[in-house]
C-alpha atoms as a PDB file:
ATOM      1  CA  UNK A   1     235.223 156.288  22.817  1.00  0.00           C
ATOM      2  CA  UNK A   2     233.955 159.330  20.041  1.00  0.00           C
ATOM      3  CA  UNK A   3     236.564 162.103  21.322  1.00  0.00           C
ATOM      4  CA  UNK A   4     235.487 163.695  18.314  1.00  0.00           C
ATOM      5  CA  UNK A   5     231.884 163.660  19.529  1.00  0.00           C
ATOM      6  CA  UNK A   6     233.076 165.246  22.741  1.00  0.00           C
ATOM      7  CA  UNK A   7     234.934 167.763  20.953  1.00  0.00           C
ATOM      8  CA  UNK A   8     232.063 169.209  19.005  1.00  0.00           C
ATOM      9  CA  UNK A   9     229.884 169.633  22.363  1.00  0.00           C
ATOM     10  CA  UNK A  10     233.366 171.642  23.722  1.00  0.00           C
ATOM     11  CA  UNK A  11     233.911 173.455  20.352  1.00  0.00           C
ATOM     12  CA  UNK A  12     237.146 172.184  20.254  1.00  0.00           C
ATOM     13  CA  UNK A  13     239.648 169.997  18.449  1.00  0.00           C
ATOM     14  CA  UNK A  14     242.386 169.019  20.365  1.00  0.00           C
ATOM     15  CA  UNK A  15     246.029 168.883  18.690  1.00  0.00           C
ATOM     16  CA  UNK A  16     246.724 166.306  21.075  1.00  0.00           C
ATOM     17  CA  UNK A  17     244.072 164.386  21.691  1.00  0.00           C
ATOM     18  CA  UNK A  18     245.783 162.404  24.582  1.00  0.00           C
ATOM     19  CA  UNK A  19     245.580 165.015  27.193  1.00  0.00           C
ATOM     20  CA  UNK A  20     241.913 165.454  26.495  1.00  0.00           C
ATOM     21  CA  UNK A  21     241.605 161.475  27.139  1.00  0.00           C
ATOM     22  CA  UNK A  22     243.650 161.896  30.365  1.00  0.00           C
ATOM     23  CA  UNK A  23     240.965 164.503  30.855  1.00  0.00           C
ATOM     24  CA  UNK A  24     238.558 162.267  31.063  1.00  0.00           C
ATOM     25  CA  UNK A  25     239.903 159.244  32.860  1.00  0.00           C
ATOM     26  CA  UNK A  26     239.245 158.847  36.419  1.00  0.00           C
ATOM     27  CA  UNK A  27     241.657 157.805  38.677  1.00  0.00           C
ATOM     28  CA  UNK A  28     239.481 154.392  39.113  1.00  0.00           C
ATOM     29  CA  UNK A  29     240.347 153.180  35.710  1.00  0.00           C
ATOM     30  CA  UNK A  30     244.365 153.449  36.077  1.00  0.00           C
ATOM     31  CA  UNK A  31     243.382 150.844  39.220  1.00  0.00           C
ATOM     32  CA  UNK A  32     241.634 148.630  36.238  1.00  0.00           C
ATOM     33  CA  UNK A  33     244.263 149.228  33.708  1.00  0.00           C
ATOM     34  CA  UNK A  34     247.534 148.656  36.248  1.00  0.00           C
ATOM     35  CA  UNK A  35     250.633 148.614  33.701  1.00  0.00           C
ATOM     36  CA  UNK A  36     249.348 149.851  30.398  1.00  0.00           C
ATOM     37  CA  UNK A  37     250.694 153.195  31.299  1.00  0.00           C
ATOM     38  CA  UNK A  38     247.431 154.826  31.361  1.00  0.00           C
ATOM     39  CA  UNK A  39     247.027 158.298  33.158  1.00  0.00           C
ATOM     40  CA  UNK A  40     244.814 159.959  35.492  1.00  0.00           C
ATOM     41  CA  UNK A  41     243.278 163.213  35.549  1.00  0.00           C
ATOM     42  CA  UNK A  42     244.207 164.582  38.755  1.00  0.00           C
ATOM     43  CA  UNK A  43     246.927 166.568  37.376  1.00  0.00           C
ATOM     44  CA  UNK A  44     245.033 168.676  35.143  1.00  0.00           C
ATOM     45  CA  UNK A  45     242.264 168.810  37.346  1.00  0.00           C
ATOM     46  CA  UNK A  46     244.653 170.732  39.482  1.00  0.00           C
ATOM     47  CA  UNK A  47     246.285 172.911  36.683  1.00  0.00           C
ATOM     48  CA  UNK A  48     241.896 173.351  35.339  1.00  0.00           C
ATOM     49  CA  UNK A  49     240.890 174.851  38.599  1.00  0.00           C
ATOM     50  CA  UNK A  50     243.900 177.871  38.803  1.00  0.00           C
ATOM     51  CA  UNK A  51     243.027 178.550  35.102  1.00  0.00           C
ATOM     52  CA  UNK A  52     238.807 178.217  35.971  1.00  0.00           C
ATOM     53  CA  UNK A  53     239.520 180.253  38.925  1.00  0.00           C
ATOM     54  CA  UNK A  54     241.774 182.899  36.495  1.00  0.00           C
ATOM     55  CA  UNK A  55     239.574 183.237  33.829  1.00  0.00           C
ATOM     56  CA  UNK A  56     236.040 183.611  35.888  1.00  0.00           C
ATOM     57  CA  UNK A  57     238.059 186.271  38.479  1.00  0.00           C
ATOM     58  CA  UNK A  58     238.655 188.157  35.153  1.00  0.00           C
ATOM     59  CA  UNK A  59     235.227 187.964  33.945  1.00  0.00           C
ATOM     60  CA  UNK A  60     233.375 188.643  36.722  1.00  0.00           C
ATOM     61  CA  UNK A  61     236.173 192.186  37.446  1.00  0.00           C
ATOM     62  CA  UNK A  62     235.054 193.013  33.992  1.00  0.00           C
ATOM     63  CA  UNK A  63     231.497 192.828  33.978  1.00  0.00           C
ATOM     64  CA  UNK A  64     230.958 193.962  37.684  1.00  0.00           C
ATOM     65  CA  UNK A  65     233.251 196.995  37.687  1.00  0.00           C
ATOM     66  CA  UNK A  66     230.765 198.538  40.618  1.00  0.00           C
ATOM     67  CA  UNK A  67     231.666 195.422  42.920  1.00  0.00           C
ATOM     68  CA  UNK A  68     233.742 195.404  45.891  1.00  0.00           C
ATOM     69  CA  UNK A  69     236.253 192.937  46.042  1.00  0.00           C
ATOM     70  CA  UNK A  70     234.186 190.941  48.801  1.00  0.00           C
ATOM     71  CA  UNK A  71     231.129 190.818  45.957  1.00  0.00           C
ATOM     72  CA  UNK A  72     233.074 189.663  43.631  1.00  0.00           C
ATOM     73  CA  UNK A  73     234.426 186.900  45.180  1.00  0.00           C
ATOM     74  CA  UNK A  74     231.398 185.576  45.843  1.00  0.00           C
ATOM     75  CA  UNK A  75     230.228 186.031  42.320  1.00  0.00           C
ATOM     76  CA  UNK A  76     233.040 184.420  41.728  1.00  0.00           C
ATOM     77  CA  UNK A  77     232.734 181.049  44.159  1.00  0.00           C
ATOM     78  CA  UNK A  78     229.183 180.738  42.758  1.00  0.00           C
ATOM     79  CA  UNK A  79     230.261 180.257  39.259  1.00  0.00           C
ATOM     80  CA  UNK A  80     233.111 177.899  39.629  1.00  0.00           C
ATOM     81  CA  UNK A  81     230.973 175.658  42.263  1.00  0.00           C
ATOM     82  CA  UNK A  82     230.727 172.278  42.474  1.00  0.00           C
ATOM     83  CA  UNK A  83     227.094 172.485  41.481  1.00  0.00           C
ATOM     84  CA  UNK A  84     227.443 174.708  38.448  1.00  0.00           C
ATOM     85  CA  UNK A  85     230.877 172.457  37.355  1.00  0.00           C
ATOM     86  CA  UNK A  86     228.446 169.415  37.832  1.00  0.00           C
ATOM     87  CA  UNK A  87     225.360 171.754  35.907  1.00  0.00           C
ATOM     88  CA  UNK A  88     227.884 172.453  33.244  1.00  0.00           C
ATOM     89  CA  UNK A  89     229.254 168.631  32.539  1.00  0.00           C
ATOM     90  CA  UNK A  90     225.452 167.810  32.132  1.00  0.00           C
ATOM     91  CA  UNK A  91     225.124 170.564  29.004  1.00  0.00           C
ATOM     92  CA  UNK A  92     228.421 168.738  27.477  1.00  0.00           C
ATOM     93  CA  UNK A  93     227.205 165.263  28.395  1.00  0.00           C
ATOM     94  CA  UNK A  94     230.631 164.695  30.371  1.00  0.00           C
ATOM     95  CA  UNK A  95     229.101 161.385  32.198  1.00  0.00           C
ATOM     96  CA  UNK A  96     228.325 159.929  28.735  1.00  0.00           C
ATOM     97  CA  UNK A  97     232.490 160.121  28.218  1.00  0.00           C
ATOM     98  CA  UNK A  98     234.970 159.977  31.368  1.00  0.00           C
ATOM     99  CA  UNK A  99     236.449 156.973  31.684  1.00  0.00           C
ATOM    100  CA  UNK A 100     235.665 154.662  34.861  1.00  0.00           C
ATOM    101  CA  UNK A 101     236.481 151.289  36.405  1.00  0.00           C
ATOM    102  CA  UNK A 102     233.438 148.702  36.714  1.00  0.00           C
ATOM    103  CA  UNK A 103     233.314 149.430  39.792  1.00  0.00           C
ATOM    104  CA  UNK A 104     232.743 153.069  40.062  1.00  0.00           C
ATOM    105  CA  UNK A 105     230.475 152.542  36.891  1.00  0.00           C
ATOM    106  CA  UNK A 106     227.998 149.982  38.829  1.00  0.00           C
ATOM    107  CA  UNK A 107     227.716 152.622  41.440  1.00  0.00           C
ATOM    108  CA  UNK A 108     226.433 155.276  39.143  1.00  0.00           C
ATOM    109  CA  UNK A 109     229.923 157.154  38.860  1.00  0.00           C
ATOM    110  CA  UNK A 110     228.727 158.705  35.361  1.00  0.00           C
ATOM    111  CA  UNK A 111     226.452 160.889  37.595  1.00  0.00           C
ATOM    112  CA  UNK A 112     228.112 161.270  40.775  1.00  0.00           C
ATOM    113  CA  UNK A 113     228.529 164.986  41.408  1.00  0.00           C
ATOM    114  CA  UNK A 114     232.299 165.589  42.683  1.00  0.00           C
ATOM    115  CA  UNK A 115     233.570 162.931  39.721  1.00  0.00           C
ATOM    116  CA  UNK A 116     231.993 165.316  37.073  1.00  0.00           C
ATOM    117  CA  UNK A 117     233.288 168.578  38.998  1.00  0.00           C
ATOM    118  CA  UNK A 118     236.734 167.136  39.163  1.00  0.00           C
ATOM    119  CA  UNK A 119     236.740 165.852  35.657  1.00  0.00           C
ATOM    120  CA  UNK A 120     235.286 169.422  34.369  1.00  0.00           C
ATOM    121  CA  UNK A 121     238.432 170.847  35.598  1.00  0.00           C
ATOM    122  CA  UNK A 122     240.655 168.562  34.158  1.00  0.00           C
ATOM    123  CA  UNK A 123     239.210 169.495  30.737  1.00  0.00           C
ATOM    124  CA  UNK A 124     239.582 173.073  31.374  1.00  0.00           C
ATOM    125  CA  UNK A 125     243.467 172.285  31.782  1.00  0.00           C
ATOM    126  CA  UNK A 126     243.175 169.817  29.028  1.00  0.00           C
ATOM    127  CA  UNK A 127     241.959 172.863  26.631  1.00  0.00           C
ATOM    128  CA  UNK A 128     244.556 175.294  28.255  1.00  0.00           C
ATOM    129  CA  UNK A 129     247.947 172.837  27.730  1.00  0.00           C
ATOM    130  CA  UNK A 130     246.378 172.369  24.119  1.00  0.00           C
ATOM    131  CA  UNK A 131     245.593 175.864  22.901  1.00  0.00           C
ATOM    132  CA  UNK A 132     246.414 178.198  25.765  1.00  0.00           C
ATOM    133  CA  UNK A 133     244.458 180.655  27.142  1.00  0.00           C
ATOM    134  CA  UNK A 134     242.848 181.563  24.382  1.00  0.00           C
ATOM    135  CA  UNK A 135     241.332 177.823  23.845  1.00  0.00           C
ATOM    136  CA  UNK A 136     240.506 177.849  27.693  1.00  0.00           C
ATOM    137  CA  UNK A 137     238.614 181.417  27.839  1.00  0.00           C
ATOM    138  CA  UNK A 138     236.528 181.384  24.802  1.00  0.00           C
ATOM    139  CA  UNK A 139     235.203 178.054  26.513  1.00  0.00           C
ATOM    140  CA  UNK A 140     235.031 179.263  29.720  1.00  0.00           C
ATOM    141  CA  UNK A 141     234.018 182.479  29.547  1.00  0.00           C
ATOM    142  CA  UNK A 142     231.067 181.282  26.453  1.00  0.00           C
ATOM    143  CA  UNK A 143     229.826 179.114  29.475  1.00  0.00           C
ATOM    144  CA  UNK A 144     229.995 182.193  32.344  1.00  0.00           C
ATOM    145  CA  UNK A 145     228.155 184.018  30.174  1.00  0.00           C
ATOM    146  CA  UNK A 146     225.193 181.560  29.648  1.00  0.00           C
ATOM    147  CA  UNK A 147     225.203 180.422  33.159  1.00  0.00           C
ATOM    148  CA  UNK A 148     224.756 184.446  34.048  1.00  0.00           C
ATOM    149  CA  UNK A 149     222.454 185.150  31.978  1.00  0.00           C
ATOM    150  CA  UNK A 150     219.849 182.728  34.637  1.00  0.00           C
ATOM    151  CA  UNK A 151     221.896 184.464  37.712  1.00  0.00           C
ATOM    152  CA  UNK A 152     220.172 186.616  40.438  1.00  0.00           C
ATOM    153  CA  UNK A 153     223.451 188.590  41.274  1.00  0.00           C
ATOM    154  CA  UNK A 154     221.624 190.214  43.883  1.00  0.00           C
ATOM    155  CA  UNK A 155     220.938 187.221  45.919  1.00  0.00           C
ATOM    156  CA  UNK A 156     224.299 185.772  45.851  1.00  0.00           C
ATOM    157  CA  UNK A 157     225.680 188.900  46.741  1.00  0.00           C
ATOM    158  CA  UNK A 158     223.111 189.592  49.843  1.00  0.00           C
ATOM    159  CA  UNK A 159     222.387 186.187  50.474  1.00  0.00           C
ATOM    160  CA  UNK A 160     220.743 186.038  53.420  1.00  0.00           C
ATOM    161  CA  UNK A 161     218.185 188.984  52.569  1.00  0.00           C
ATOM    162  CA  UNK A 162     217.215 189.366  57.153  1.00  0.00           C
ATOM    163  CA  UNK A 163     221.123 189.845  57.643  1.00  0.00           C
ATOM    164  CA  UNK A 164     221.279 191.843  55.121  1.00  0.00           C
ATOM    165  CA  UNK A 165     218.563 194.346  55.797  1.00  0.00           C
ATOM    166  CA  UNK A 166     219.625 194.044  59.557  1.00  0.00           C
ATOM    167  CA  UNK A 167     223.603 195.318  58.497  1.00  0.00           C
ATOM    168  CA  UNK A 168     222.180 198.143  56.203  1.00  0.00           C
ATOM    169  CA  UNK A 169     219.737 199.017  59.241  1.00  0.00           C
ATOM    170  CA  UNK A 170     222.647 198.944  61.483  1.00  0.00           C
ATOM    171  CA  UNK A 171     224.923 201.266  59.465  1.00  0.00           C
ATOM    172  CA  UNK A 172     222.086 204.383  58.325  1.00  0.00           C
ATOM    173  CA  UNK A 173     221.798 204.340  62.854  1.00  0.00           C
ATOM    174  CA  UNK A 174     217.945 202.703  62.464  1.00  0.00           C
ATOM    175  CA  UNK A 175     216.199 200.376  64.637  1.00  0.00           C
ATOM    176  CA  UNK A 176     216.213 197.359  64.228  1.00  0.00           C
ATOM    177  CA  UNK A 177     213.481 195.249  62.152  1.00  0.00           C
ATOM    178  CA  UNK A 178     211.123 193.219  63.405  1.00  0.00           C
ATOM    179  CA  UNK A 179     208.627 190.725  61.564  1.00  0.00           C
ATOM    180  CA  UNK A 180     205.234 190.513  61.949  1.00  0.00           C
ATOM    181  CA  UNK A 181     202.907 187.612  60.604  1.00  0.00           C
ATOM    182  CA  UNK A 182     199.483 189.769  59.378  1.00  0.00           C
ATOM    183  CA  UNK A 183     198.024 186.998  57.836  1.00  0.00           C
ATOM    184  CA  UNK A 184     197.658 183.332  57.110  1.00  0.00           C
ATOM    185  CA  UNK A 185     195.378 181.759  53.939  1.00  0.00           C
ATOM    186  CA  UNK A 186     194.821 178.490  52.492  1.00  0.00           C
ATOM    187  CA  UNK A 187     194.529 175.096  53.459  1.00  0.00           C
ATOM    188  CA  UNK A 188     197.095 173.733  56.038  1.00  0.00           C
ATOM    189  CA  UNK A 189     199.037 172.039  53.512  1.00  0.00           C
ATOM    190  CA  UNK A 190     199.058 174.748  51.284  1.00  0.00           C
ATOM    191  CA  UNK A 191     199.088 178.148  53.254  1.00  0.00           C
ATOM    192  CA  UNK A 192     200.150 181.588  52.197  1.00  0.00           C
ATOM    193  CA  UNK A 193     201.855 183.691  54.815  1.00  0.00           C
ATOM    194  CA  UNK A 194     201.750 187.703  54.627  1.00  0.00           C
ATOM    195  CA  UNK A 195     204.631 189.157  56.986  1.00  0.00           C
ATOM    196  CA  UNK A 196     205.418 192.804  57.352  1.00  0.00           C
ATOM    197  CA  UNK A 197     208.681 194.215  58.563  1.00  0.00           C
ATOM    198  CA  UNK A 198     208.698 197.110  60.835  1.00  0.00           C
ATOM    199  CA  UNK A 199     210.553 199.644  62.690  1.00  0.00           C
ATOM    200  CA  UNK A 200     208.788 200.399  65.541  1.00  0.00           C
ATOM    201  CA  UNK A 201     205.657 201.296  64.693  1.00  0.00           C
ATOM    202  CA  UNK A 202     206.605 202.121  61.374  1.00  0.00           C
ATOM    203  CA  UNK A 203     205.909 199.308  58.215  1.00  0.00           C
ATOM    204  CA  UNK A 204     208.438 199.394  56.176  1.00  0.00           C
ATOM    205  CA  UNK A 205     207.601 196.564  53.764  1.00  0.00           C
ATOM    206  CA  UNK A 206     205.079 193.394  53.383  1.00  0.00           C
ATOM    207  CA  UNK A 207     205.305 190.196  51.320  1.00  0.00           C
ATOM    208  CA  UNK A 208     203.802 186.868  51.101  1.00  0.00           C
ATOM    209  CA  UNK A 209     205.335 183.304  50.936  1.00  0.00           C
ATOM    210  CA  UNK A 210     204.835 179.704  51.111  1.00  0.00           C
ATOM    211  CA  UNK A 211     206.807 179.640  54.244  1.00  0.00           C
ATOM    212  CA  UNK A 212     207.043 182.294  57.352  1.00  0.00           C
ATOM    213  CA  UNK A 213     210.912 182.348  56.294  1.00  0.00           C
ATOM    214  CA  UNK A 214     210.480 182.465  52.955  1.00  0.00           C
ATOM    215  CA  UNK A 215     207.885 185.349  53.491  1.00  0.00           C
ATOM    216  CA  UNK A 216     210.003 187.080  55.934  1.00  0.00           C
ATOM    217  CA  UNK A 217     212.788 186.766  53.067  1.00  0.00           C
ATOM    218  CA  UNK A 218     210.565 188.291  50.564  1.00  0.00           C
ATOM    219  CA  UNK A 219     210.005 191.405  52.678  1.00  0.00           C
ATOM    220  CA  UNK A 220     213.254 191.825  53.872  1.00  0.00           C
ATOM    221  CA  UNK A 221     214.378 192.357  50.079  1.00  0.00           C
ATOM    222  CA  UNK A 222     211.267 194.511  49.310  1.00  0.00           C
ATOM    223  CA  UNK A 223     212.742 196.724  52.372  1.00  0.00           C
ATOM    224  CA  UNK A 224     216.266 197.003  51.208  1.00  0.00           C
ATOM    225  CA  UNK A 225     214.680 198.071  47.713  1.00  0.00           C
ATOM    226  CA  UNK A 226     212.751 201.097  49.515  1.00  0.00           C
ATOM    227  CA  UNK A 227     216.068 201.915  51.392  1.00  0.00           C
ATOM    228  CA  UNK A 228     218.321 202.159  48.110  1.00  0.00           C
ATOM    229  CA  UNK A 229     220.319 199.244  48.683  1.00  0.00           C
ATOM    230  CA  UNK A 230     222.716 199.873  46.073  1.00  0.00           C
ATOM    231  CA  UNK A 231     223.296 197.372  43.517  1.00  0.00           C
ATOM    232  CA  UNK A 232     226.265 196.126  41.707  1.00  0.00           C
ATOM    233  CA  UNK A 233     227.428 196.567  38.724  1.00  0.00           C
ATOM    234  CA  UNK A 234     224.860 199.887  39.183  1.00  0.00           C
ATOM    235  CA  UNK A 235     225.398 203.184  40.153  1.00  0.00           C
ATOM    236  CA  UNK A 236     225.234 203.726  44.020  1.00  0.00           C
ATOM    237  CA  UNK A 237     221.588 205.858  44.391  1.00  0.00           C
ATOM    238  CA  UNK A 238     222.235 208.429  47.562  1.00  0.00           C
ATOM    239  CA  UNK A 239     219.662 207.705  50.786  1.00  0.00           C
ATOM    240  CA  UNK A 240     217.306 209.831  51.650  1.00  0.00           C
ATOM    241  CA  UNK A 241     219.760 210.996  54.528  1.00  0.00           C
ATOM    242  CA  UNK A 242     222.327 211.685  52.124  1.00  0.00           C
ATOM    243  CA  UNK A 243     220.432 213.491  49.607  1.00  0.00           C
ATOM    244  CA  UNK A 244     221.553 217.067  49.535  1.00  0.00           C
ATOM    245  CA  UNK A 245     218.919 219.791  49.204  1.00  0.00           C
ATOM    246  CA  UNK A 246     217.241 221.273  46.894  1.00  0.00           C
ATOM    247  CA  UNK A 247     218.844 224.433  45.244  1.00  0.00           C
ATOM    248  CA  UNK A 248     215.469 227.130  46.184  1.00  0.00           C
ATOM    249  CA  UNK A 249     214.106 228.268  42.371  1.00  0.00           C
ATOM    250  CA  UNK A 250     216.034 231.514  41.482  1.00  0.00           C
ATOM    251  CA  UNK A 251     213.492 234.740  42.086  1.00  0.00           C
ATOM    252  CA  UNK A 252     212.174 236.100  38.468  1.00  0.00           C
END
């Protein structure tokens, strides 16, 4: 194995290169290498998770400063995910380097998604044993930083756009919304649907989708929008309830 390789895709040369080979050797190879005093990763997968979980907590308090503590930690759980751990061992070609038994090799353990996850982590705490936090955060955080730059922070902070809308509803004393399909085009397997939420009588927003949920979706968020959802890491825009009035223009 090219640790060396490895260590240019991390931007890193280890001190020690052992730990960054225990990094990368799944517990499946000790069982193929019984006596020869090999060790697994689970260890510093542990210790690479509290320091993943440190470093993206800080990032996200410092780039966010408008978020409440609930929106950041879901920030937060969206970035150190399974699926962006597993996106992120695919830009540093992890499966090309952890260390498996022939067994979990024939059944495609190079690309299975919790084995790259776990391993991720243990390279994390690999970097931090080896060069502290520094070594840790400038790869973390150089990672965060390109993974955000492809985030809707919106959407994993309001999620579910109909719950949403229906809480905001809820707390300025409004109706309730209700969604209305206005109109259906294309071919069956390829239709357009046109749904408009409304408030009584009142339309509030319209939008179109491939799907009646996905439409319904798309015009819940155009109706928070018009209601001055605010928006973190923004500045909180007063609702048109809120507003105070105008000062009346002073007489000449």
């Amino acid at each position: 194995m090219q640790l060396s390789s490895f260590e240019g895709l991390l931007g890193y040369r280890f001190r020690d290169p052992a730990l960054l080979l225990q990094a990368l050797t799944h517990r499946s190879y000790v069982s193929d290498h019984e006596g020869e005093g090999v060790r697994h990763n689970e260890a510093l997968e542990f210790l690479g998770d509290a320091v993943l979980g440190f470093l993206v907590s800080s990032f996200v308090f410092e780039r966010f400063p408008e978020c409440s503590e609930g929106e950041l930690s879901k920030i937060k759980a969206h970035l150190v995910s399974a699926a962006n751990l597993h996106r992120l061992a695919g830009q540093i070609r992890l499966g090309d380097f952890v260390r498996l038994s022939r067994g979990e090799e024939k059944t495609g353990g190079r690309f299975k998604r919790a084995i790259l996850a776990d391993t991720c982590e243990a390279v994390i705490g690999a970097l931090f044993l080896d060069g502290g936090t520094e070594a840790a955060s400038a790869f973390v955080l150089r990672q965060a930083e390109d993974f955000m730059r492809s985030l809707d922070v919106r959407q994993i902070i309001l999620g579910d756009f109909k719950s949403a809308l229906q809480e905001r509803l809820h707390s300025l004393g409004r109706p309730q919304p209700a969604y209305r399909v206005v109109a259906e085009t294309g071919p069956d397997h390829r239709k357009t649907f046109v749904v408009q939420v409304r408030l009584r009588d009142e339309v509030i927003a319209e939008a179109s989708g491939a799907t009646k949920k996905e439409a319904q979706q798309a015009a819940a968020r155009i109706a928070l929008e018009s209601l001055q959802t605010p928006q973190c890491g923004a500045g909180d825009a007063p609702d048109e309830e809120q507003r105070p009035p105008e000062r009346a223009a002073s007489d000449p």
